[in-house]
PDB file of N, CA and C in Angstrom:
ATOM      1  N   UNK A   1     -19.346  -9.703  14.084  1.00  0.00           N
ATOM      2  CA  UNK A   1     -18.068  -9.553  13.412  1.00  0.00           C
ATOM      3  C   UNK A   1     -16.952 -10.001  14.350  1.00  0.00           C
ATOM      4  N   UNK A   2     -15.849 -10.880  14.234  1.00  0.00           N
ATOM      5  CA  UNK A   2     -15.163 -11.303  14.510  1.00  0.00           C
ATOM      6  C   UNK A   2     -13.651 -10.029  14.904  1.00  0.00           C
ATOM      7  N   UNK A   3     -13.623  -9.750  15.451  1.00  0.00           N
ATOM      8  CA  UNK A   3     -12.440  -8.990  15.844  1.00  0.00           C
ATOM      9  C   UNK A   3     -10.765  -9.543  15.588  1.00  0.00           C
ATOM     10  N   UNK A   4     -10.482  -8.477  14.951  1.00  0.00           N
ATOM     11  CA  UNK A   4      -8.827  -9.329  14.227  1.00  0.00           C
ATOM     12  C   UNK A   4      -8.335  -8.186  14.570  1.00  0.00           C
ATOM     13  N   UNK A   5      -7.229  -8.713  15.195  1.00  0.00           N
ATOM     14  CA  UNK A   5      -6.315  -7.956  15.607  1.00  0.00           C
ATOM     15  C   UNK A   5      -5.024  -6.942  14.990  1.00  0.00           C
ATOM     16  N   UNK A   6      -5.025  -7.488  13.362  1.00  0.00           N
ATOM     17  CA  UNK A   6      -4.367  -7.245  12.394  1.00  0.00           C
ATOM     18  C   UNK A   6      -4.704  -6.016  11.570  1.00  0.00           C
ATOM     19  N   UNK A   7      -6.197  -6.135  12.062  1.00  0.00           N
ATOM     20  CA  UNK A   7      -6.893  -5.448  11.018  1.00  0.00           C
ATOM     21  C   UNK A   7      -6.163  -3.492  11.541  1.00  0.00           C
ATOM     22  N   UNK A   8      -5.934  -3.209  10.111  1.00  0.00           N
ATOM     23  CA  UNK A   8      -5.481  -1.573  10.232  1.00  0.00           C
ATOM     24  C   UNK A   8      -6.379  -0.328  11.415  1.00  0.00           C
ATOM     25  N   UNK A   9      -7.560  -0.515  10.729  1.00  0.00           N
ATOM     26  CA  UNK A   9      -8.578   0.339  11.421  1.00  0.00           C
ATOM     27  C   UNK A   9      -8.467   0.300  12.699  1.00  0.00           C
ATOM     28  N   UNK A  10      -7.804  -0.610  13.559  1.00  0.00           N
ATOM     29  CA  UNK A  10      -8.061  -0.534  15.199  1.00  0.00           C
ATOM     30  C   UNK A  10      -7.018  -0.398  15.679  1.00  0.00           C
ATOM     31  N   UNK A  11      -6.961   0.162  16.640  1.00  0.00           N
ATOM     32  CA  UNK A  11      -5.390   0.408  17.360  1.00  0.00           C
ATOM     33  C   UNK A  11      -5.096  -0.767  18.096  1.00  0.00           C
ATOM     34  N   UNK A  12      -4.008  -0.626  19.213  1.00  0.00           N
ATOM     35  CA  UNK A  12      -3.557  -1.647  20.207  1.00  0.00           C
ATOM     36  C   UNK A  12      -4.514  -2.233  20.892  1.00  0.00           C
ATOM     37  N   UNK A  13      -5.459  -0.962  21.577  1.00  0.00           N
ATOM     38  CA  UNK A  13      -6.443  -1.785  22.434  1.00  0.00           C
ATOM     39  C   UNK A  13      -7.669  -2.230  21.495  1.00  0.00           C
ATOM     40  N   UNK A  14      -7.651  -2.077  20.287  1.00  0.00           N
ATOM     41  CA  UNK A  14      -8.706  -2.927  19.455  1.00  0.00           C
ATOM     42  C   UNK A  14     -10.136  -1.898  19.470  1.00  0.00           C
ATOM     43  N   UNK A  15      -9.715  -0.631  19.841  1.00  0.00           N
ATOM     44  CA  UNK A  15     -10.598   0.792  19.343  1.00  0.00           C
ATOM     45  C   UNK A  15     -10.529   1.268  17.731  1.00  0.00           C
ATOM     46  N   UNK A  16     -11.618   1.442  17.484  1.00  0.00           N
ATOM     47  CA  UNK A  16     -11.576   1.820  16.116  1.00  0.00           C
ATOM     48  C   UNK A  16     -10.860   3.452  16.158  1.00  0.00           C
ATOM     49  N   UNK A  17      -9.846   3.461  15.008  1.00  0.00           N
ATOM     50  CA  UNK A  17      -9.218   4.715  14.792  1.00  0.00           C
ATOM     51  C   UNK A  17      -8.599   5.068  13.425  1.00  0.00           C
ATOM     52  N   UNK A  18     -10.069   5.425  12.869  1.00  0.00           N
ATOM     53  CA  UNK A  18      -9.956   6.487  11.518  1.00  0.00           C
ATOM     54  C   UNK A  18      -8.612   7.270  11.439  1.00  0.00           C
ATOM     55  N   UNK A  19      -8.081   8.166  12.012  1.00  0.00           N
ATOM     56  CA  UNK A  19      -7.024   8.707  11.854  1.00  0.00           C
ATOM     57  C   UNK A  19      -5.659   8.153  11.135  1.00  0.00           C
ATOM     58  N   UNK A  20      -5.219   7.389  12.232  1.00  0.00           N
ATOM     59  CA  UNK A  20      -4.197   6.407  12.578  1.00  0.00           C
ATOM     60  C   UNK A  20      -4.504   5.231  10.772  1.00  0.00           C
ATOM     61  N   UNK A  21      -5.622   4.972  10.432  1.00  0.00           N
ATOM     62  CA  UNK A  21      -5.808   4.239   9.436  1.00  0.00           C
ATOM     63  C   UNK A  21      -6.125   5.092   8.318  1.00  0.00           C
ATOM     64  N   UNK A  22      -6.240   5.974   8.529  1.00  0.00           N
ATOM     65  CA  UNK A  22      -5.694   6.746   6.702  1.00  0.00           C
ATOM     66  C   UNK A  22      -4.551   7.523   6.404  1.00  0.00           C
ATOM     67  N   UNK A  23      -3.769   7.319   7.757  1.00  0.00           N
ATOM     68  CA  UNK A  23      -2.510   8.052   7.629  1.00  0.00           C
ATOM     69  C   UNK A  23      -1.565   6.689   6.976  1.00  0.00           C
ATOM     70  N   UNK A  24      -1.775   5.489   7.459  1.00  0.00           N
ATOM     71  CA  UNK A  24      -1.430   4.276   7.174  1.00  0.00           C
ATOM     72  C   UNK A  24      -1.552   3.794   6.108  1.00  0.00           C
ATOM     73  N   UNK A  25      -2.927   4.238   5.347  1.00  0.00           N
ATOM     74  CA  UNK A  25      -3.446   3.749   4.121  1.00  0.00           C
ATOM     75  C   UNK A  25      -2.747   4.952   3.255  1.00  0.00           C
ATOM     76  N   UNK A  26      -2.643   5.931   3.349  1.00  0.00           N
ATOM     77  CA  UNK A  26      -1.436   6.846   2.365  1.00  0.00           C
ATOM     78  C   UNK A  26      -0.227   6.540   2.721  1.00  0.00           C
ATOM     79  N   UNK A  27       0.376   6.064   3.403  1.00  0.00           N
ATOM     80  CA  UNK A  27       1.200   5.709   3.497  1.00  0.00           C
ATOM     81  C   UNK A  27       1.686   4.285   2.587  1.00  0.00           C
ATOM     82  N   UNK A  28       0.979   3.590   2.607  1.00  0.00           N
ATOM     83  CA  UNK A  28       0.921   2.231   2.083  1.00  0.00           C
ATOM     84  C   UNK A  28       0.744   2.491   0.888  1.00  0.00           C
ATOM     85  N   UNK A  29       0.091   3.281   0.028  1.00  0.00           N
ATOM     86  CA  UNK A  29      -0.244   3.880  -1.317  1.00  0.00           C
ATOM     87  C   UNK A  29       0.903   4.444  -1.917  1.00  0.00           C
ATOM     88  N   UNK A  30       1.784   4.945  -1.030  1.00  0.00           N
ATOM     89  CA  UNK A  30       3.165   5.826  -2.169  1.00  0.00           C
ATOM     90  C   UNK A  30       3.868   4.333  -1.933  1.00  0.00           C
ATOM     91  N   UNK A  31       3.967   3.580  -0.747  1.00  0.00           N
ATOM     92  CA  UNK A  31       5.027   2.962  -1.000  1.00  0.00           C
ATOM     93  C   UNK A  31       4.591   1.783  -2.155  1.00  0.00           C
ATOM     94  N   UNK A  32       3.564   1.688  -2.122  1.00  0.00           N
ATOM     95  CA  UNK A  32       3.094   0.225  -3.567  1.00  0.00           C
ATOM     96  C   UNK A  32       3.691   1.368  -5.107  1.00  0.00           C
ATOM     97  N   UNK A  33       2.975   2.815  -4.608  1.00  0.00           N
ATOM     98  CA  UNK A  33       3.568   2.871  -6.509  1.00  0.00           C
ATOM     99  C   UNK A  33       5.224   3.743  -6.429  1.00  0.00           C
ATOM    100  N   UNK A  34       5.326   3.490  -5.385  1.00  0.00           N
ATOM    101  CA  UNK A  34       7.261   3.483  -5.364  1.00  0.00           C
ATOM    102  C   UNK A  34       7.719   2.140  -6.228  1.00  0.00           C
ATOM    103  N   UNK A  35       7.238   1.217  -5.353  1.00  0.00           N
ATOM    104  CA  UNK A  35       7.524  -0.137  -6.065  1.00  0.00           C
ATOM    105  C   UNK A  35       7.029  -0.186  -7.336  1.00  0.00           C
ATOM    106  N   UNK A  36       6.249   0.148  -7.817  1.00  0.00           N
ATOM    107  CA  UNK A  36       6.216  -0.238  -8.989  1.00  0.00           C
ATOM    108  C   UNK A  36       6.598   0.886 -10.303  1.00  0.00           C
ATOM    109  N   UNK A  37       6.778   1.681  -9.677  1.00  0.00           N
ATOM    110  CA  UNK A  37       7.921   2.779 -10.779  1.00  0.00           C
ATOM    111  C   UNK A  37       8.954   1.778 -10.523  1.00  0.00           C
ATOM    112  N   UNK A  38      10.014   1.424  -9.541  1.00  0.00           N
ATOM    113  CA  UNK A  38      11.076   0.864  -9.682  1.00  0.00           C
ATOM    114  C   UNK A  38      11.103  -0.566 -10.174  1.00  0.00           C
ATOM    115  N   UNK A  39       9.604  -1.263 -10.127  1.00  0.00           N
ATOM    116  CA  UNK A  39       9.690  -2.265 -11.157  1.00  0.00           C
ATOM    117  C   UNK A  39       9.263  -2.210 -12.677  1.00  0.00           C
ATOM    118  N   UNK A  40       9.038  -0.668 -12.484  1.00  0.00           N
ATOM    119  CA  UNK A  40       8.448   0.057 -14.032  1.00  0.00           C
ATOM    120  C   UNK A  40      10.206  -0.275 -14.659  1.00  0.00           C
ATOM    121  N   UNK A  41      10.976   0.964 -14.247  1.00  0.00           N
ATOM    122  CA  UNK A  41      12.160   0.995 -14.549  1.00  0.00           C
ATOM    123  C   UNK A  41      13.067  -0.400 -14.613  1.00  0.00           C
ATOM    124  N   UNK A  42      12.942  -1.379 -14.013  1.00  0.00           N
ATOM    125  CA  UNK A  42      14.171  -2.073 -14.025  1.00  0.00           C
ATOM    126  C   UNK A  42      13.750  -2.810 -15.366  1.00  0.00           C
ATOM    127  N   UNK A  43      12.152  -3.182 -15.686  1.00  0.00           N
ATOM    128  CA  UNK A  43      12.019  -3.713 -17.056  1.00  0.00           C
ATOM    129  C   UNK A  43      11.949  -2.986 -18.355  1.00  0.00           C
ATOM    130  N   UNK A  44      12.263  -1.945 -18.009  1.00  0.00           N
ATOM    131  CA  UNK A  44      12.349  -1.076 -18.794  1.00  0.00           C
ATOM    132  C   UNK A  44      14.256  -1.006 -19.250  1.00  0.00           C
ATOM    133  N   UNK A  45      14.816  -1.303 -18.759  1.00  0.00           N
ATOM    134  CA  UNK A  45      16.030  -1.600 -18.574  1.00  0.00           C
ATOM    135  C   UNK A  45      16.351  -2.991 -19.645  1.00  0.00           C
ATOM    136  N   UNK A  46      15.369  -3.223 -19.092  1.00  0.00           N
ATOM    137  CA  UNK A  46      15.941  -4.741 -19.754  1.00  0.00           C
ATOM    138  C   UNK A  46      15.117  -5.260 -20.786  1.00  0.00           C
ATOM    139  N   UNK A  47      14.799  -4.277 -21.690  1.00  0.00           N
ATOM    140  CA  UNK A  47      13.965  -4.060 -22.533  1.00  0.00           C
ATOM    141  C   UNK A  47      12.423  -4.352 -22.795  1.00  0.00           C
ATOM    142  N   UNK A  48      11.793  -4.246 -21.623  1.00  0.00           N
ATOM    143  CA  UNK A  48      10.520  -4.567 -21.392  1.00  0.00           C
ATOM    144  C   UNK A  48       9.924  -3.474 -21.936  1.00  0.00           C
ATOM    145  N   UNK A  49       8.608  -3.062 -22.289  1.00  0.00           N
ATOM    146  CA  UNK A  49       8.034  -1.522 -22.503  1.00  0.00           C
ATOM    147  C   UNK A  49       6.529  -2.127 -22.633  1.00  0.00           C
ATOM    148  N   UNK A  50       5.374  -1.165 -21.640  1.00  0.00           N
ATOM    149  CA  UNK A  50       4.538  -1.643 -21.390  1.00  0.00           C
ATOM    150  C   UNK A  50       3.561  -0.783 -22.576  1.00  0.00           C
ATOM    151  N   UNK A  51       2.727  -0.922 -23.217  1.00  0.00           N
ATOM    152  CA  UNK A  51       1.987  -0.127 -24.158  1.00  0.00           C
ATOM    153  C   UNK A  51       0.475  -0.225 -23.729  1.00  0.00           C
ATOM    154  N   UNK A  52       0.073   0.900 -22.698  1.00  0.00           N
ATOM    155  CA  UNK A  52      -1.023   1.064 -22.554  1.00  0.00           C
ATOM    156  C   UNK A  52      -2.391   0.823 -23.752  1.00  0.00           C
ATOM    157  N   UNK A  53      -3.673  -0.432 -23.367  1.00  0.00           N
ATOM    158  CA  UNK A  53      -4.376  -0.476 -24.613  1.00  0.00           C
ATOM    159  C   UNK A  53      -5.154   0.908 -24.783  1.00  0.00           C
TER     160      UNK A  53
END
């Protein structure tokens, strides 16, 4: 496996760290459906309305 430096799961020195990556990954989770309540609302505004099938 190729080591990426980007990747969430590893810290600075490129140690794997569970912690640090699910505090990150909830974190990353409210802020996507923040965004998308507020892109719920703005088309909703502008007369969009989504109708669950």
């Amino acid at each position: 496996m190729i080591y990426n430096k980007y990747d969430d799961r590893n810290n600075q020195s490129g140690c794997c760290d569970p912690t640090a990556y699910n505090a990150l990954k909830k974190i990353k989770k409210d802020e996507r459906r923040a965004l998308i309540q507020k892109m719920n609302a703005l088309a909703n505004q502008n007369g969009y309305h989504y109708k669950a099938p």
